[in-house]
C-alpha atoms as a PDB file:
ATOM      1  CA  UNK A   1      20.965   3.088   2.851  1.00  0.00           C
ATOM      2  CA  UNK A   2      17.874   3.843   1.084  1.00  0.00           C
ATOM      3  CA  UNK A   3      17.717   4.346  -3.095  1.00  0.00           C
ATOM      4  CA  UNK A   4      16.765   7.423  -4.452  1.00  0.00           C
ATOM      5  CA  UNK A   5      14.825   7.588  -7.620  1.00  0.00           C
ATOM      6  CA  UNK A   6      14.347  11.379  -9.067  1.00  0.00           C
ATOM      7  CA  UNK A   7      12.581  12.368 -11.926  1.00  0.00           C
ATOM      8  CA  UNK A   8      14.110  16.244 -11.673  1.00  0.00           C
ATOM      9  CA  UNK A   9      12.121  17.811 -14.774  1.00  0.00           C
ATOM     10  CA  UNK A  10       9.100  17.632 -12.571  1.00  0.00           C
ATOM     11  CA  UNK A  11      10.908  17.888  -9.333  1.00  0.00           C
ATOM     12  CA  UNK A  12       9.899  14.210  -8.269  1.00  0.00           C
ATOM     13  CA  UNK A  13      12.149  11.940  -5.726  1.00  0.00           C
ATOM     14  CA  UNK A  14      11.631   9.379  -3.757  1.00  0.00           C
ATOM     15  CA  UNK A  15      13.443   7.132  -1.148  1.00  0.00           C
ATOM     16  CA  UNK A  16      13.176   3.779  -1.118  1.00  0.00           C
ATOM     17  CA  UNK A  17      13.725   1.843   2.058  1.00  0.00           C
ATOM     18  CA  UNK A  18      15.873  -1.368   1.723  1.00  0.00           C
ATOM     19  CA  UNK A  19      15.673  -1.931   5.470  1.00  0.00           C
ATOM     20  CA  UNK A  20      11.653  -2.631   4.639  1.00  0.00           C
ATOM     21  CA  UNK A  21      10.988  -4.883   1.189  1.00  0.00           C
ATOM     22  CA  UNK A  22      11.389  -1.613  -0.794  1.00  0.00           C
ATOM     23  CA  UNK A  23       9.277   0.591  -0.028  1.00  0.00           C
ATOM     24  CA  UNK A  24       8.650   4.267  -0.364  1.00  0.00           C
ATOM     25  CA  UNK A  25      10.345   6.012   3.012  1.00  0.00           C
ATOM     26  CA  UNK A  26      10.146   9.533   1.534  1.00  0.00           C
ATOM     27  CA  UNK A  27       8.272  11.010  -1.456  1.00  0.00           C
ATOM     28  CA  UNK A  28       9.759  14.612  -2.131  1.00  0.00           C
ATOM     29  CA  UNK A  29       7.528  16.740  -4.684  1.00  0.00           C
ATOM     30  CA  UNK A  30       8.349  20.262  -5.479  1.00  0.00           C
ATOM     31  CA  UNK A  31      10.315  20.261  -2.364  1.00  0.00           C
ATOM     32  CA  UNK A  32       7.762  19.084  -0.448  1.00  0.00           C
ATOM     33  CA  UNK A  33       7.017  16.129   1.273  1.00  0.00           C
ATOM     34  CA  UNK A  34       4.070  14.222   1.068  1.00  0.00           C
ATOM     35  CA  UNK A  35       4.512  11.478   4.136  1.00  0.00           C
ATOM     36  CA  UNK A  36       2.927  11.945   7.149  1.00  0.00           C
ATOM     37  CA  UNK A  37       6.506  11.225   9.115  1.00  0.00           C
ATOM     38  CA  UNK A  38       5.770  11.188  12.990  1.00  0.00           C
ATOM     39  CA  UNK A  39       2.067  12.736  12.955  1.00  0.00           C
ATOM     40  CA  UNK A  40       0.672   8.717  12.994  1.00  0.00           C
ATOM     41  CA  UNK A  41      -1.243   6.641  15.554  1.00  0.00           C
ATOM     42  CA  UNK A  42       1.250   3.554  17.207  1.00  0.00           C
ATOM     43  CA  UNK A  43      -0.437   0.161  17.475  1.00  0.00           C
ATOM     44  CA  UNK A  44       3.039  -0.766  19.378  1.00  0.00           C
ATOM     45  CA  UNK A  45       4.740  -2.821  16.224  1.00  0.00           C
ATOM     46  CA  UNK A  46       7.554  -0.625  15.956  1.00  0.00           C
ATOM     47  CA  UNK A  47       7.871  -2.446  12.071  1.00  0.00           C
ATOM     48  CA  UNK A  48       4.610  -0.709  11.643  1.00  0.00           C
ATOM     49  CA  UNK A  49       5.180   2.225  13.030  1.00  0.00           C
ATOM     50  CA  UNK A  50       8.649   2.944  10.848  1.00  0.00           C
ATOM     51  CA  UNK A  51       6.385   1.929   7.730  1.00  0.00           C
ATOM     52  CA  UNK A  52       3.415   4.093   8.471  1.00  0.00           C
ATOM     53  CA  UNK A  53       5.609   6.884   9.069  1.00  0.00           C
ATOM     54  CA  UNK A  54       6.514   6.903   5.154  1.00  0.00           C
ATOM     55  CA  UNK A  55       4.510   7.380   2.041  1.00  0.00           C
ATOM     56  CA  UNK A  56       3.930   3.573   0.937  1.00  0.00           C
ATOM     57  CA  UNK A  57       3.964   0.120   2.469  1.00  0.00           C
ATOM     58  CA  UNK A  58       2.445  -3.326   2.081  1.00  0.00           C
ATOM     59  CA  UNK A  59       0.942  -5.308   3.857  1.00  0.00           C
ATOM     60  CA  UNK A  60       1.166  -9.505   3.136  1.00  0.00           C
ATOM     61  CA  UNK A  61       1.870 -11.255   1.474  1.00  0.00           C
ATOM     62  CA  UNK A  62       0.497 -13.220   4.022  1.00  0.00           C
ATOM     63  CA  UNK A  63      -1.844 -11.426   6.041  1.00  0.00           C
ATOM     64  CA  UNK A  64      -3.607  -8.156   5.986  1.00  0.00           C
ATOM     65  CA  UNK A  65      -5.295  -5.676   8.822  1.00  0.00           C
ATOM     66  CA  UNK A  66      -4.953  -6.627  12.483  1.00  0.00           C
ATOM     67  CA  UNK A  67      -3.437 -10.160  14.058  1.00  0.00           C
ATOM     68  CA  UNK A  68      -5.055 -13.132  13.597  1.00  0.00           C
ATOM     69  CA  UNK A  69      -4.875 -16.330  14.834  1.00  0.00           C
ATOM     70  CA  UNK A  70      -3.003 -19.236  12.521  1.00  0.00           C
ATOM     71  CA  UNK A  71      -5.739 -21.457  12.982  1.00  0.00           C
ATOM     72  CA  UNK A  72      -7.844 -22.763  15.813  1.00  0.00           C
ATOM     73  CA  UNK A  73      -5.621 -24.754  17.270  1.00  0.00           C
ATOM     74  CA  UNK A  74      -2.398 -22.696  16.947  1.00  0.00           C
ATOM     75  CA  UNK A  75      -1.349 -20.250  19.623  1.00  0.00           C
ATOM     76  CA  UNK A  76       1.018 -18.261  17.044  1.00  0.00           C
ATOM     77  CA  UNK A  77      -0.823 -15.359  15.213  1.00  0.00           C
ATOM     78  CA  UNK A  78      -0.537 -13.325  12.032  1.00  0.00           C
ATOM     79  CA  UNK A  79       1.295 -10.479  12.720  1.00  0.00           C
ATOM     80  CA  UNK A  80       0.188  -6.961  12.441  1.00  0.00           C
ATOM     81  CA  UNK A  81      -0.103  -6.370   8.683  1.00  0.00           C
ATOM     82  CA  UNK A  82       1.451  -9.204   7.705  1.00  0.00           C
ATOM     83  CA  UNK A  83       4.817 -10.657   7.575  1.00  0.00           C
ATOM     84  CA  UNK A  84       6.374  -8.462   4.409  1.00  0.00           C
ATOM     85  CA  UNK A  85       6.942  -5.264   6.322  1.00  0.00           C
ATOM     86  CA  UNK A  86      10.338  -4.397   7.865  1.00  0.00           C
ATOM     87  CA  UNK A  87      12.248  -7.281   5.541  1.00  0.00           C
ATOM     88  CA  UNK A  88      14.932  -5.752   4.087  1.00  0.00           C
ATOM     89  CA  UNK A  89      15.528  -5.597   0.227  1.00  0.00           C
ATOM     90  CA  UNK A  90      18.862  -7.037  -0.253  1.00  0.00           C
ATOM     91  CA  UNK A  91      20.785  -6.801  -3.438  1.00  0.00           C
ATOM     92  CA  UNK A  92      18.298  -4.122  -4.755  1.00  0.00           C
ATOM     93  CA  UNK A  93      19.318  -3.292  -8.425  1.00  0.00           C
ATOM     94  CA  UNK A  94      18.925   0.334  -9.279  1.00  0.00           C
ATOM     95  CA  UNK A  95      18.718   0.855 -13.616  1.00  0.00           C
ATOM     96  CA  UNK A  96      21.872   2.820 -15.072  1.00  0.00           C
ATOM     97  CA  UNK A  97      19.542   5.995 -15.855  1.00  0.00           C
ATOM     98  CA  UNK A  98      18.152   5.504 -12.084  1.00  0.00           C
ATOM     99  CA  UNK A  99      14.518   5.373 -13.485  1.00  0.00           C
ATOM    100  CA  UNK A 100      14.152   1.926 -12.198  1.00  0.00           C
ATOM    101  CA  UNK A 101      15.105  -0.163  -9.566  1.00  0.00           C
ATOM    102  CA  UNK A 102      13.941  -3.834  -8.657  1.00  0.00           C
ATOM    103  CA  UNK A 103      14.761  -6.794  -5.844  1.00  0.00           C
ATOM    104  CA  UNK A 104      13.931 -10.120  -5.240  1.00  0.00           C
ATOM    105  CA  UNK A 105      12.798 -10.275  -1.238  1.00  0.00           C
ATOM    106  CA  UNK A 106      12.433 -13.518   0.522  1.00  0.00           C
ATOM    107  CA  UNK A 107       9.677 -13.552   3.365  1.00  0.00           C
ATOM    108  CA  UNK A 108       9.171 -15.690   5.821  1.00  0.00           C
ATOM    109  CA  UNK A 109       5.638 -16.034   6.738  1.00  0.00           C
ATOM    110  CA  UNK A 110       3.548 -16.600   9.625  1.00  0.00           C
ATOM    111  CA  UNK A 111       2.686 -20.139   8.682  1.00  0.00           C
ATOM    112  CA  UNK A 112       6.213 -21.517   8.500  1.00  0.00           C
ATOM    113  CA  UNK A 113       6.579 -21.321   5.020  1.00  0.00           C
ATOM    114  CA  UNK A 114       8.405 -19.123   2.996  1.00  0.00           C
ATOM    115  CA  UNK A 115       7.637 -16.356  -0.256  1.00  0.00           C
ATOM    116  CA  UNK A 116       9.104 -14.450  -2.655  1.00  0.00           C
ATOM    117  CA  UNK A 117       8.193 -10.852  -3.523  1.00  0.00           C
ATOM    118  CA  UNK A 118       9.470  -9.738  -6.733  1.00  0.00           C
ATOM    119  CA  UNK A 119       9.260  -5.925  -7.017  1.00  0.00           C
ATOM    120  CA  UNK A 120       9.914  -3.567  -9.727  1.00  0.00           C
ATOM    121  CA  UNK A 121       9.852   0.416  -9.326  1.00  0.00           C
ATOM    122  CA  UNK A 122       9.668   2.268 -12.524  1.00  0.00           C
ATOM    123  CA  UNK A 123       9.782   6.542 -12.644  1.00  0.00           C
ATOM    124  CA  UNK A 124       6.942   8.010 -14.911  1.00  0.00           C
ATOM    125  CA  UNK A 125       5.808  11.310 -15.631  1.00  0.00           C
ATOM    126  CA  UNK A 126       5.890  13.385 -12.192  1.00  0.00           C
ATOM    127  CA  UNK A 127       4.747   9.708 -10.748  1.00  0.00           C
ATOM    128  CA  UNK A 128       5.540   6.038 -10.982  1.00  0.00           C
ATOM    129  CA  UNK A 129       4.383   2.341 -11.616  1.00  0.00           C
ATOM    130  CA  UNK A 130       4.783  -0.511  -9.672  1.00  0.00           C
ATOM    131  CA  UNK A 131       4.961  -4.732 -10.465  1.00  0.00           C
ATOM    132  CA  UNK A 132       4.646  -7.118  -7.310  1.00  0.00           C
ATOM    133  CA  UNK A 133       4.770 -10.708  -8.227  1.00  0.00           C
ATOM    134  CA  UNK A 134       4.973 -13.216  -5.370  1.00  0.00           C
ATOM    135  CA  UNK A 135       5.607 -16.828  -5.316  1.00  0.00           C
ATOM    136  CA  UNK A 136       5.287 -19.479  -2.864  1.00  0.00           C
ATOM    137  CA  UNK A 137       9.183 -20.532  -2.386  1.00  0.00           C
ATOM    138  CA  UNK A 138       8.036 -22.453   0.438  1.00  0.00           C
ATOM    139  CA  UNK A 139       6.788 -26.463   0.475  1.00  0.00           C
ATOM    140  CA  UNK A 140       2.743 -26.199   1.750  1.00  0.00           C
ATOM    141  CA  UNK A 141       0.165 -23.885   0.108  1.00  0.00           C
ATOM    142  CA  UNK A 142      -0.890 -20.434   1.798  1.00  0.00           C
ATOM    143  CA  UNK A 143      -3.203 -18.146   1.068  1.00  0.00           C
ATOM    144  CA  UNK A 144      -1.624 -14.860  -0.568  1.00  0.00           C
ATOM    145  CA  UNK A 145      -3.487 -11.509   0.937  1.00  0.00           C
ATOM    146  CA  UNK A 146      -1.957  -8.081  -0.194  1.00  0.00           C
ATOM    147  CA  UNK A 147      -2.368  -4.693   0.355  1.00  0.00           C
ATOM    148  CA  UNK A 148      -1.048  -1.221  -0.815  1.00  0.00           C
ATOM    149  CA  UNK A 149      -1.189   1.645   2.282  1.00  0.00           C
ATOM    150  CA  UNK A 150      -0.370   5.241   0.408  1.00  0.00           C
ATOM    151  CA  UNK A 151       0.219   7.208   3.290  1.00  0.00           C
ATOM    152  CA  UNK A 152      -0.468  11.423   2.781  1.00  0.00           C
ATOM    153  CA  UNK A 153       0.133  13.973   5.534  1.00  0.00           C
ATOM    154  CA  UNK A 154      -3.569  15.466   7.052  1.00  0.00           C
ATOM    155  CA  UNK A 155      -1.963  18.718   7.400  1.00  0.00           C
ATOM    156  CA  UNK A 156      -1.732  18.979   3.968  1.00  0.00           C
ATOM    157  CA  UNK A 157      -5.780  18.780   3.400  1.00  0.00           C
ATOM    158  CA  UNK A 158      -7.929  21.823   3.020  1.00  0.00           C
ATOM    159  CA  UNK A 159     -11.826  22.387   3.122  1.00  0.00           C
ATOM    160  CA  UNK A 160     -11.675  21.878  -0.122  1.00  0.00           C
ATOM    161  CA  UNK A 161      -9.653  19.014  -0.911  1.00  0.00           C
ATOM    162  CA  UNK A 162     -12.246  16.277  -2.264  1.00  0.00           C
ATOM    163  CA  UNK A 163     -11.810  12.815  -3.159  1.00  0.00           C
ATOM    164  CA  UNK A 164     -12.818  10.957  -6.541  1.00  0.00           C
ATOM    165  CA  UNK A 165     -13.132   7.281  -7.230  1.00  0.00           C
ATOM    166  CA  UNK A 166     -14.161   4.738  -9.392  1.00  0.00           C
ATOM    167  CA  UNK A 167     -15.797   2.742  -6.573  1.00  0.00           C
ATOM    168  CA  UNK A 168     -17.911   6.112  -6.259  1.00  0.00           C
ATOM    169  CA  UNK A 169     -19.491   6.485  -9.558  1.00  0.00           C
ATOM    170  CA  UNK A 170     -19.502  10.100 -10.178  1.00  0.00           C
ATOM    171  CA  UNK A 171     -19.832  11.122  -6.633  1.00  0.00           C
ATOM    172  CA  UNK A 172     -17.042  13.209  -5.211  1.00  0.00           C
ATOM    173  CA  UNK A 173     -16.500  12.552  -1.717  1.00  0.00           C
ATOM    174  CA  UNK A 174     -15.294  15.049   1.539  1.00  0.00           C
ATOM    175  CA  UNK A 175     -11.818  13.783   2.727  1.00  0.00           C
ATOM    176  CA  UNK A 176     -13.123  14.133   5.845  1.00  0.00           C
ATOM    177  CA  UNK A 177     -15.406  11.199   5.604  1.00  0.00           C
ATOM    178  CA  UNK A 178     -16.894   9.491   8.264  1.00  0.00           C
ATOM    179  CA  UNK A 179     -17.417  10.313  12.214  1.00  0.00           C
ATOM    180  CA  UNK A 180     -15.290  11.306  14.635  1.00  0.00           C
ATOM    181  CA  UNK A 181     -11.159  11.047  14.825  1.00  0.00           C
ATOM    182  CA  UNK A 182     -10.756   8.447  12.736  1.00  0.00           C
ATOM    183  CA  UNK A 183     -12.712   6.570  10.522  1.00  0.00           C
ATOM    184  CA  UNK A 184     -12.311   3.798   7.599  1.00  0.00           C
ATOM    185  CA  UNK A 185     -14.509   2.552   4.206  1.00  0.00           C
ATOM    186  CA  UNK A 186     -13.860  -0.165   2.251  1.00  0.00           C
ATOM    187  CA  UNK A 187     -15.617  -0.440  -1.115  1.00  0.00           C
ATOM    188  CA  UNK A 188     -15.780  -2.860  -4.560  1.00  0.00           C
ATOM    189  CA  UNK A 189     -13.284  -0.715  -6.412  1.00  0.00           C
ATOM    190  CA  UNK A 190     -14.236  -2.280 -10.166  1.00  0.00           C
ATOM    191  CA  UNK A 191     -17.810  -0.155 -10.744  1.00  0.00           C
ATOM    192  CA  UNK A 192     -16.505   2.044 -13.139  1.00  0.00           C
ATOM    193  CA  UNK A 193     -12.709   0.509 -13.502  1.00  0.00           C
ATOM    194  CA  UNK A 194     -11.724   0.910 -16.791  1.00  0.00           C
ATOM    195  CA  UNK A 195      -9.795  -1.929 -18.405  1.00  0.00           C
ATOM    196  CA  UNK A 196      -9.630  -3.720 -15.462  1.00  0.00           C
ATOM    197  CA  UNK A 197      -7.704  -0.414 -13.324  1.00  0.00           C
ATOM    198  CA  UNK A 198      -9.533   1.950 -11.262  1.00  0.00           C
ATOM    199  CA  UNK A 199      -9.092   4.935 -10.306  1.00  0.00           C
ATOM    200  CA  UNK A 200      -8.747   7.573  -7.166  1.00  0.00           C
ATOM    201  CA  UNK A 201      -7.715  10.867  -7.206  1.00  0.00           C
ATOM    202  CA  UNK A 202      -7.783  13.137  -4.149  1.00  0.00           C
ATOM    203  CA  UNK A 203      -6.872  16.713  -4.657  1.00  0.00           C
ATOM    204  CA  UNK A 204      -6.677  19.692  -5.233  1.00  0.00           C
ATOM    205  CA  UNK A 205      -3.584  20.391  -2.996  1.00  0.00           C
ATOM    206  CA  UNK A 206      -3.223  23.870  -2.417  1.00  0.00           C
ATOM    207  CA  UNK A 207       0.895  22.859  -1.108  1.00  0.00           C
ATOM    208  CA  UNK A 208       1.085  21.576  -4.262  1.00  0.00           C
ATOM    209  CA  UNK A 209      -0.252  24.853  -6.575  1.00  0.00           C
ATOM    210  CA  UNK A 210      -3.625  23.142  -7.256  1.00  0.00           C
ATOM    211  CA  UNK A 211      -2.768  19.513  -8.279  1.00  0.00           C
ATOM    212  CA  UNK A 212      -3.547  16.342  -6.882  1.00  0.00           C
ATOM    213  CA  UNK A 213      -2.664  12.339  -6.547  1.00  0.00           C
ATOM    214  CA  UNK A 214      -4.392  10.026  -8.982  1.00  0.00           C
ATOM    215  CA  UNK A 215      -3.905   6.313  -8.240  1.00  0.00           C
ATOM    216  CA  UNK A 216      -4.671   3.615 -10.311  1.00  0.00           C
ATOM    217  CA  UNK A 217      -4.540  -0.329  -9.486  1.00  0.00           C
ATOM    218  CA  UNK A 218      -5.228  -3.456 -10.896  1.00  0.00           C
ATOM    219  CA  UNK A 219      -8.527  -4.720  -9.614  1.00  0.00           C
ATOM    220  CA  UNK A 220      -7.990  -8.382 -10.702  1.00  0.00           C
ATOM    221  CA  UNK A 221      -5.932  -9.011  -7.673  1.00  0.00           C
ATOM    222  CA  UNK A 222      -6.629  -5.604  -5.995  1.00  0.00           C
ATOM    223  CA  UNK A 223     -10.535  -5.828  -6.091  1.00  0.00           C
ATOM    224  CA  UNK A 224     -11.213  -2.754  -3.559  1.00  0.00           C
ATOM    225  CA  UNK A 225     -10.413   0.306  -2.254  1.00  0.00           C
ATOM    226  CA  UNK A 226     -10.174   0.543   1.484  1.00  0.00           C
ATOM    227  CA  UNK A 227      -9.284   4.384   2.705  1.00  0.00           C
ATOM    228  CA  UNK A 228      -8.468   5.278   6.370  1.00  0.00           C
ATOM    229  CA  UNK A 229      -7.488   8.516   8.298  1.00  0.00           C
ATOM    230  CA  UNK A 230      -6.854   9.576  11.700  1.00  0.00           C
ATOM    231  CA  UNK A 231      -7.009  13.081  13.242  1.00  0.00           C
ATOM    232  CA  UNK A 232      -6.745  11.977  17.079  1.00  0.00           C
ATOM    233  CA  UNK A 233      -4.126  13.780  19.115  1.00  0.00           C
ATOM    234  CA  UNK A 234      -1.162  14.587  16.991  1.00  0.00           C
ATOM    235  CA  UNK A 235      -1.723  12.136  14.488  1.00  0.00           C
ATOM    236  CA  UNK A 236      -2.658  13.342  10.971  1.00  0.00           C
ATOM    237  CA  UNK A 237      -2.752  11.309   8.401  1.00  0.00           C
ATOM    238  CA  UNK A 238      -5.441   9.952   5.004  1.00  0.00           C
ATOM    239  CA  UNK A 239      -4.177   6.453   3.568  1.00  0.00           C
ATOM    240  CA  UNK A 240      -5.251   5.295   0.020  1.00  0.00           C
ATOM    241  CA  UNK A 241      -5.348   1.595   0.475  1.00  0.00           C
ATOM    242  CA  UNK A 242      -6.031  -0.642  -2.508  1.00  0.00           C
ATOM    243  CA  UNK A 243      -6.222  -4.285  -1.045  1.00  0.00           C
ATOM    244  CA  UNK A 244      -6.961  -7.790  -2.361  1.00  0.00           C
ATOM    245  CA  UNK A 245     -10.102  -8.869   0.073  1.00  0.00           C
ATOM    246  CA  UNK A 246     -13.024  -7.483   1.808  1.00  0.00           C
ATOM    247  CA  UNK A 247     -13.128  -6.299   5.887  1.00  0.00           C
ATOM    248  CA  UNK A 248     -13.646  -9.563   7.020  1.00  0.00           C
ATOM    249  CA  UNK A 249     -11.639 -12.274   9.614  1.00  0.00           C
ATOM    250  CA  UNK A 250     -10.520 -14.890   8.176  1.00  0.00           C
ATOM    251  CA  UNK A 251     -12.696 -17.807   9.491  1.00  0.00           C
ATOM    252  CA  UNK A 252     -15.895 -15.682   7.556  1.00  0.00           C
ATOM    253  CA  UNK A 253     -13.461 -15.213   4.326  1.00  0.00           C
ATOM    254  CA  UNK A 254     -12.232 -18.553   4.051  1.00  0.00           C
ATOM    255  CA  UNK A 255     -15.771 -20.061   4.855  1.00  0.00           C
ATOM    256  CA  UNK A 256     -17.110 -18.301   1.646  1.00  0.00           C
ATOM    257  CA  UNK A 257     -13.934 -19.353  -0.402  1.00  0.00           C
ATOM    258  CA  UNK A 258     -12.678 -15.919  -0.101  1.00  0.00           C
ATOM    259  CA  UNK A 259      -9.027 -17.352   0.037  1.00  0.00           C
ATOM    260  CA  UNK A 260      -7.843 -19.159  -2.524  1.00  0.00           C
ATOM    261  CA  UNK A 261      -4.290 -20.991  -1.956  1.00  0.00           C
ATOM    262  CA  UNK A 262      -1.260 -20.476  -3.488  1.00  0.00           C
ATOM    263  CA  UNK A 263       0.316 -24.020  -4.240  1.00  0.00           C
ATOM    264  CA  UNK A 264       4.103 -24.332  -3.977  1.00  0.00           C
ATOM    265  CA  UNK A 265       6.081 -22.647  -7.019  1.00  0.00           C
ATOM    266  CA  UNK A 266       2.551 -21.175  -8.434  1.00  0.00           C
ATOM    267  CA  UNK A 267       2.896 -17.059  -8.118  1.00  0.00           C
ATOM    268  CA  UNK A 268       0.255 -13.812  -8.169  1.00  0.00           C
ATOM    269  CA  UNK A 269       0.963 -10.610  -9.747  1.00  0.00           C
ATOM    270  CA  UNK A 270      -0.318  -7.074  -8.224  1.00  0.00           C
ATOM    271  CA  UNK A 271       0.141  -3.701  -9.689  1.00  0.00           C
ATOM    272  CA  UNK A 272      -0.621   0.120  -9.087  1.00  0.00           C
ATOM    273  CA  UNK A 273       0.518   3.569  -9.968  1.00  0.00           C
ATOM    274  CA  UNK A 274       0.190   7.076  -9.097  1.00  0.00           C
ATOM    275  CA  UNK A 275       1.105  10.398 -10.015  1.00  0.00           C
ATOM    276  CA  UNK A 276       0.930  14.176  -9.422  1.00  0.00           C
ATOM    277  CA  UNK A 277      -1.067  16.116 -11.774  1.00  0.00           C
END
């Protein structure tokens, strides 16, 4: 059964899925809802495909992006996006007033060893904040790898729907961007991040009487902002994707000392927000 949070002074609810490390199945504003729901590309995972069909998932905490090898001499691979998505959230702990709610999911990862993904959802004005801290429950180092997919329905973009950034200075970029069907960026997202968060806000929604999403994340473990859509066939769909390493495999990232490890009992902490204003 999934949890609802509801903020109903601003007519904000969301479902969280317990079936998949607590994420956001459904997010209801003004009635309306902002997930893309079937209109999404497959890359045959069904895991994936239940996940991208929602308004937030996460990929990791092990891997990120498309399947990987182990290492050389392995024949097992990452899996799509990681091992995180499609564990379920058991004993999920909802707050009396229902503004929070929080679980302790154990992962196990591609490498044999295991995680734990500490999660706290907290409701905010017309919005909410999230907390991700994950340990290594497991006996060998790995190297953590997170990122935060905040999936938007295309049909709800017009010509004039824009999007704003700190990783673009003060340019304001077409949500459009790109060539053909689909098309993908990923950028430094600290430029202009103020404190240590940046910033994106696509808008203005015209289904949503002028106002848009602003998301901000915490670019000491979230260092850019990778954004995707798809327009091919029946698929429609823009994902805001704050992530923790650059487009790269993971031979070229680890060469450069672009993974760090995660030594048993040590733990990272992530967190973003966003909101409809």
């Amino acid at each position: 059964m999934p949890i609802r949070m509801s903020d109903d002074d601003h007519q904000f609810h969301m479902l969280l899925d317990t079936e998949s490390a607590l994420d956001i199945g459904v997010l209801f504003v003004d009635g309306l809802d902002l997930s893309p729901g079937a209109a999404i590309p497959s890359d045959g995972d069904p895991r994936i495909d239940h996940a991208l069909c929602g308004f937030f998932f996460t990929c990791g905490p092990d891997h990120i992006r498309h399947p990987e090898p182990v290492d050389v001499e392995a024949a097992s691979f990452f899996p799509l996006h990681g091992s995180l998505c499609g564990t379920p959230a058991a004993l999920a702990k909802q707050s009396e007033d229902g503004r929070a709610c929080s679980a302790d999911i154990e992962v196990n990862l591609a490498t044999g060893g295991r995680a734990r993904l500490s999660r706290r959802w907290t409701l905010t004005r017309a919005g909410a904040s999230l907390v991700d801290r994950v340990v290594n429950t497991g006996t060998e180092p790995f190297a953590p790898m997170l990122m935060y997919h905040m999936n938007i329905a295309g049909r709800l973009f017009t010509p004039d729907t824009r999007i704003a950034a700190s990783a673009f200075g003060d340019e304001r970029r077409h949500w459009r961007f790109g060539k053909g069907e689909s098309a993908h960026f990923c950028l430094p997202a600290g430029a202009d991040a103020e404190d240590g968060w940046a910033k994106v806000e696509i808008g203005p929604f015209d289904a949503l009487a002028g106002r848009s999403l602003v998301v901000r994340f915490a670019t000491a473990t979230l260092p850019f902002l990778q954004m995707w859509r798809c327009q091919r066939g029946s698929a429609d769909v823009v994902s805001i994707e704050p992530v923790s390493h650059r487009i790269a495999k993971r031979q070229e990232l680890g060469a450069r000392g672009e993974l760090p490890m995660l030594a048993p009992g040590q733990a990272v902490g992530y967190a973003m927000s966003f909101e409809i204003r």
